[in-house]
Protein backbone atom coordinates (compact mmCIF):
# COMPACT_ATOMS: atom_id res chain seq x y z
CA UNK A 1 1.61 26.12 65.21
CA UNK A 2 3.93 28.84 64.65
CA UNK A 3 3.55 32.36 66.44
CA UNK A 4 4.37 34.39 64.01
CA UNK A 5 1.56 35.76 61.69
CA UNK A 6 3.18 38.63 58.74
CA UNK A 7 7.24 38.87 58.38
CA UNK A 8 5.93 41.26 55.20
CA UNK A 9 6.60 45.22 56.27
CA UNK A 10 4.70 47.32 54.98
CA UNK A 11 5.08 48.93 51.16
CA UNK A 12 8.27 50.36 52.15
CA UNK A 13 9.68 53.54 49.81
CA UNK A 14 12.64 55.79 49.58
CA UNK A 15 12.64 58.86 48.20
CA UNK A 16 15.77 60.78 47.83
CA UNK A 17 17.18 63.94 46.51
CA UNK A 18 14.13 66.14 47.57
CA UNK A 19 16.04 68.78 49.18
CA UNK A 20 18.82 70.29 47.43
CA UNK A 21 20.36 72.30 49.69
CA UNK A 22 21.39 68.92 52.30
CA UNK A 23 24.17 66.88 51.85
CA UNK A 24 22.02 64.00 51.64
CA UNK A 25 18.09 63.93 51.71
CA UNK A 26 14.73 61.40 51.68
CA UNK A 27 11.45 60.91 52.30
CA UNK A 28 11.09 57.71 54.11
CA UNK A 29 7.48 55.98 53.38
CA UNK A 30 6.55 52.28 55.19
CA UNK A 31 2.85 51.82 54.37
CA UNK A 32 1.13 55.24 55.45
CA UNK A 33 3.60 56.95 57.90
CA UNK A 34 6.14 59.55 55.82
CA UNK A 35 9.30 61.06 57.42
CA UNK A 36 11.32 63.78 55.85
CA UNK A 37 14.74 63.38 56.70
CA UNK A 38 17.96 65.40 55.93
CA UNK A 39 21.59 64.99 56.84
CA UNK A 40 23.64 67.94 57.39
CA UNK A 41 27.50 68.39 57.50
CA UNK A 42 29.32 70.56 59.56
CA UNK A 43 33.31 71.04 59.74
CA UNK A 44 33.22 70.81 63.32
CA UNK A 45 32.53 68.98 66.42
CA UNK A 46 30.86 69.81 69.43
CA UNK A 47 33.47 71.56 72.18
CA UNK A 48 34.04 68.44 74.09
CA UNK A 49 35.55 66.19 71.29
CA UNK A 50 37.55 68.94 69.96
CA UNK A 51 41.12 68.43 69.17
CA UNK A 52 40.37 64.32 69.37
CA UNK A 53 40.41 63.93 65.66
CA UNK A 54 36.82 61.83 66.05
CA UNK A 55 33.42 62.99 64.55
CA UNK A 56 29.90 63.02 65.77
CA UNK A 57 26.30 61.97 64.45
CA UNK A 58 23.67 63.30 66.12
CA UNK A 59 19.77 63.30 65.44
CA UNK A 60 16.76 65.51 65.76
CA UNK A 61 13.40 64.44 65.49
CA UNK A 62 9.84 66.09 65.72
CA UNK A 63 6.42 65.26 65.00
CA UNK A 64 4.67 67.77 62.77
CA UNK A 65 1.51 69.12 63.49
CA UNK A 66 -0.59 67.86 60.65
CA UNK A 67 1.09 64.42 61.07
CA UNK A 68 -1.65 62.72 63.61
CA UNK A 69 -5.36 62.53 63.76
CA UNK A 70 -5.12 65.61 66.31
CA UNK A 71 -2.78 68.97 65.84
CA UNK A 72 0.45 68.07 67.59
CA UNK A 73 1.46 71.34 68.81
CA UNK A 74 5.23 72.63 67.83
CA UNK A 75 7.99 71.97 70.67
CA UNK A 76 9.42 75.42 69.88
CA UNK A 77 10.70 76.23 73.29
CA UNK A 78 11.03 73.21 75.04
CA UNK A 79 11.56 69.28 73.75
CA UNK A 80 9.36 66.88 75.29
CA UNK A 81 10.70 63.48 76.96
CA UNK A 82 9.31 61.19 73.95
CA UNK A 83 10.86 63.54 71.43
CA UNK A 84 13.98 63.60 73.36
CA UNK A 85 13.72 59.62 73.93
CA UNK A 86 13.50 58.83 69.86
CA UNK A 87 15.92 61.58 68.93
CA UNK A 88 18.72 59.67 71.11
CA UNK A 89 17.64 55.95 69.98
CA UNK A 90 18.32 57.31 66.46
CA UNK A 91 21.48 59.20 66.86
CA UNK A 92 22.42 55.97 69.10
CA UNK A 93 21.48 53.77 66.32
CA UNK A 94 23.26 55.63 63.40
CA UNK A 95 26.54 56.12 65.52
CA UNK A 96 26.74 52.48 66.37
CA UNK A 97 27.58 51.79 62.24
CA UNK A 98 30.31 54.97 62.03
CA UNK A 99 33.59 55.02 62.54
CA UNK A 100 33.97 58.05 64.00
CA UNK A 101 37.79 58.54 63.49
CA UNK A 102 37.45 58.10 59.47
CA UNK A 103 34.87 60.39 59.64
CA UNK A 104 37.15 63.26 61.32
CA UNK A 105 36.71 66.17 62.83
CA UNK A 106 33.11 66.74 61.12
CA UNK A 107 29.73 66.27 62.85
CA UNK A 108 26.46 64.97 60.39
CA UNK A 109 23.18 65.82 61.81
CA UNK A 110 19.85 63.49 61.03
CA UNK A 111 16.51 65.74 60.93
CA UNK A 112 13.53 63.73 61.30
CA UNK A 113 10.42 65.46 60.60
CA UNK A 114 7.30 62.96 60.85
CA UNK A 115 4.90 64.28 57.84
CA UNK A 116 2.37 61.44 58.03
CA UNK A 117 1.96 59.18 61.45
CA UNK A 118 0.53 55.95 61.23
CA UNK A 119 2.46 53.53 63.47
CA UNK A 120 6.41 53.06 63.71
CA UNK A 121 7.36 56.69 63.26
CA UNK A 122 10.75 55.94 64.98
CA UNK A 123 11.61 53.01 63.25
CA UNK A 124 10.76 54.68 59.83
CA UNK A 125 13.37 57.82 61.19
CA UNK A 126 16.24 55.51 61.39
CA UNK A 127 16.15 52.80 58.54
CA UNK A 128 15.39 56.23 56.43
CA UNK A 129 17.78 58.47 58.03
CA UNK A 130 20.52 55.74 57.58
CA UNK A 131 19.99 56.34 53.57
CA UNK A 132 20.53 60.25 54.18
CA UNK A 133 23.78 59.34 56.14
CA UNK A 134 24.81 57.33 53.37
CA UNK A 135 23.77 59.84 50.84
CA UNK A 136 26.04 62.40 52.95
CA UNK A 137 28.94 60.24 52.85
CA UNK A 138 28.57 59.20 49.23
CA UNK A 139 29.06 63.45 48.65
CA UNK A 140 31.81 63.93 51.23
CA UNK A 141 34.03 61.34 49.12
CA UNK A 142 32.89 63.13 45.80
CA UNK A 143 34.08 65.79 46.77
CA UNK A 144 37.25 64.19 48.08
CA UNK A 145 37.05 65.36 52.00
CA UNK A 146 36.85 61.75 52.57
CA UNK A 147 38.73 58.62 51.13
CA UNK A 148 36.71 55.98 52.29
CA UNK A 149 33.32 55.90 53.68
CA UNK A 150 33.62 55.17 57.57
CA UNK A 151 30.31 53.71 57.58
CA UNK A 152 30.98 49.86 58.69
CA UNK A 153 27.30 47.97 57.87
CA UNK A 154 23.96 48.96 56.87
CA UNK A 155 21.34 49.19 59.64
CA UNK A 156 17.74 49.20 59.88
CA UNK A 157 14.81 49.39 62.20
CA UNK A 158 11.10 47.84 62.56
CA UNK A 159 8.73 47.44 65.19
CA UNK A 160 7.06 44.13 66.35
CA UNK A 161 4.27 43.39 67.85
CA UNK A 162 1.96 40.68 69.61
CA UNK A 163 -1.65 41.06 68.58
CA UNK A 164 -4.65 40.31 70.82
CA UNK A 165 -4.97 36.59 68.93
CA UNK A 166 -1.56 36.12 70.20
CA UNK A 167 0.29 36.21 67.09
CA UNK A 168 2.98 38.10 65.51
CA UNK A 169 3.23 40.75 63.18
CA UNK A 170 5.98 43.07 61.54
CA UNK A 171 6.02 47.17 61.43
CA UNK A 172 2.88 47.91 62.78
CA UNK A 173 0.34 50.79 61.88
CA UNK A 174 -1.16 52.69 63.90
CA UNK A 175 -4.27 50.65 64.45
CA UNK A 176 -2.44 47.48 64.97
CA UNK A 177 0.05 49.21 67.04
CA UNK A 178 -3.01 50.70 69.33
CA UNK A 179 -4.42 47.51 70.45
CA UNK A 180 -0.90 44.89 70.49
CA UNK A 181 -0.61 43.10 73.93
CA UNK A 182 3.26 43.67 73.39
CA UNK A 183 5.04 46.15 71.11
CA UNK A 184 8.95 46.22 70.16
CA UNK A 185 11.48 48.27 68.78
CA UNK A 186 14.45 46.55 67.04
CA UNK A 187 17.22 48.08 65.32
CA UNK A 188 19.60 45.83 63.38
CA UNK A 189 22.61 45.66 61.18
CA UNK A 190 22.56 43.82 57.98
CA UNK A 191 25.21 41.03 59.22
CA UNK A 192 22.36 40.25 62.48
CA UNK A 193 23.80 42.09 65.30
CA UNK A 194 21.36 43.95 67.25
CA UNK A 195 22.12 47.09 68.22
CA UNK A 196 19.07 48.37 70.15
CA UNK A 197 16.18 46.22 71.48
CA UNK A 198 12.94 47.78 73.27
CA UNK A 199 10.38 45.69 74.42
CA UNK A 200 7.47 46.28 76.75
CA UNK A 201 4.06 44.19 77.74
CA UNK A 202 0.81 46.46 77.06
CA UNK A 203 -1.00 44.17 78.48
CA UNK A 204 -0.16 40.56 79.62
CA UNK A 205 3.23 39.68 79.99
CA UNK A 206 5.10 38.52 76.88
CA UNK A 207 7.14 34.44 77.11
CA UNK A 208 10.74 33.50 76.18
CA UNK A 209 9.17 31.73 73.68
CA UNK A 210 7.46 35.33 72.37
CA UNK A 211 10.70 36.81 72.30
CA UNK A 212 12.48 34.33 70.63
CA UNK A 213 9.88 35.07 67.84
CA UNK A 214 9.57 38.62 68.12
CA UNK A 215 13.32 38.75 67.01
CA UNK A 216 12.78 35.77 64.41
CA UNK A 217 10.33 37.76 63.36
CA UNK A 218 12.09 40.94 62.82
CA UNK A 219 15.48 39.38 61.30
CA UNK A 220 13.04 37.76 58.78
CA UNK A 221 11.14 41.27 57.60
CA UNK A 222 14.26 43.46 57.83
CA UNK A 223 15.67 41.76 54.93
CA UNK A 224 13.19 43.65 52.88
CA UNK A 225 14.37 47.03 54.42
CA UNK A 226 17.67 46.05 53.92
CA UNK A 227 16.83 45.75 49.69
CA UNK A 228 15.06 48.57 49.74
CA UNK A 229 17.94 50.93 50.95
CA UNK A 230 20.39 48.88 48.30
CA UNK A 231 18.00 49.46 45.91
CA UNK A 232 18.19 53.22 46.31
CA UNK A 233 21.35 53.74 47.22
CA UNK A 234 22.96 51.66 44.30
C-alpha cells in the first residue's frame, strides 16, 4: 500500500500588482496562510561585492502580529533566530536560480510579510517571492537596464509531512502541521533539482523508505505550484 496520502497542495493563488510603488509585487495565498511580498531594486551592492560586477538577492521576512491565533509581537529592535533562519533559506533559495553576473551590479530585496498563518508560512514566502523576483526582472528588461533575464529555472517550495496514521501529505496547515510525526521543507526547481531539503522527526524517527516518499511526494504536488506561477506570470 502506498505511503503517500494527498500530492494535492492546497488552493494555491497569486496575486500580483498590489503595490505600485515595488518593482515587482504579490500576495501569495496556499489554502489559508497569505504572504505579502515585494521585490525591491537597488543600483548597488552591498560593500563587499563592490567593484566585482556580480549582484545580490537578499530576503527579509517577518510574521505580523495579527497573523497567528496569538499577537506576535513586532521584532523592531532585534530579529529573532527563526526569523533570521527563514529569511536566509529564502534569500538562499532565490539566489540559487540567479545569475548573479547578468544581473550586475544591482541588489533585489524579497520582503516577506506573513498576513495570515496557517501552516507553511516559509514555503508560501519563497514559491511567492520567486513571482515578485520575476515580476522585478520582467521591469528591469522593460525598461532596458537588462537584456536578458538572468534568472536560470523557476523554483518552488512546499512542506511535507508524515501524519500520525503514518501517511503522507503535501503543504500542510497549521493543524496538520501541529500534530505530523515528521515535517519537511523542500525547495525545488522546475527541471527536479533540489536545492534545499529540511527534514526533522517530531516524534518517531522517519525510514529511507519515508524519505524516498516524502520527496516523491513533493516532486508530484510542486507541479501544481509550478502552473500556478506560469499561469500568472504569462
Amino acid at each position: 500500500m502506498s505511503l503517500i496520502e494527498r500530492t494535492t497542495p492546497r488552493n494555491i493563488k497569486f496575486t500580483t500588482g498590489i503595490n505600485p510603488y515595488a518593482h515587482g509585487s504579490v500576495i501569495a495565498e496556499f489554502g489559508n496562510t497569505k504572504v505579502h511580498i515585494t521585490a525591491t531594486v537597488e543600483e548597488n551592492v552591498p560593500s563587499w561585492m563592490r567593484g566585482k560586477g556580480s549582484g545580490w538577492v537578499t530576503a527579509e521576512y517577518n510574521m505580523l502580529p495579527g497573523s497567528t491565533h496569538t499577537r506576535s509581537r513586532r521584532e523592531r529592535s532585534k530579529v529573532g533566530g527563526r526569523t533570521q533562519e527563514i529569511q536566509r533559506l529564502i534569500g538562499r533559495a532565490l539566489r540559487a536560480v540567479v545569475d548573479m553576473k547578468k544581473l550586475g551590479e544591482r541588489m533585489i530585496t524579497l520582503d516577506c510579510d506573513v498576513l495570515v498563518a496557517d501552516g507553511g508560512t516559509r514555503t508560501t514566502s519563497i514559491s511567492g517571492a520567486y513571482v515578485a523576483l520575476e515580476l522585478a526582472i520582467q521591469k528591469l528588461i522593460k525598461d532596458g537596464a537588462l537584456s536578458s533575464s538572468p534568472i536560470t529555472e523557476p523554483l518552488a517550495a512546499l512542506s511535507i509531512g508524515i501524519n500520525k496514521e503514518n501517511k503522507i501529505i503535501a503543504d500542510l496547515n497549521y493543524e496538520e502541521d501541529s500534530s505530523c510525526e515528521t515535517d519537511m521543507n523542500i525547495v525545488l526547481t522546475e527541471s527536479g533539482k533540489f536545492i534545499e531539503l529540511q527534514g526533522t522527526a517530531e516524534g518517531s524517527p522517519f525510514s529511507r523508505e519515508h524519505l524516498d516518499a516524502l520527496v516523491d511526494c513533493s516532486m508530484e504536488a510542486m507541479k501544481s505550484v509550478f502552473a500556478a506561477q506560469k499561469e500568472v506570470l504569462k
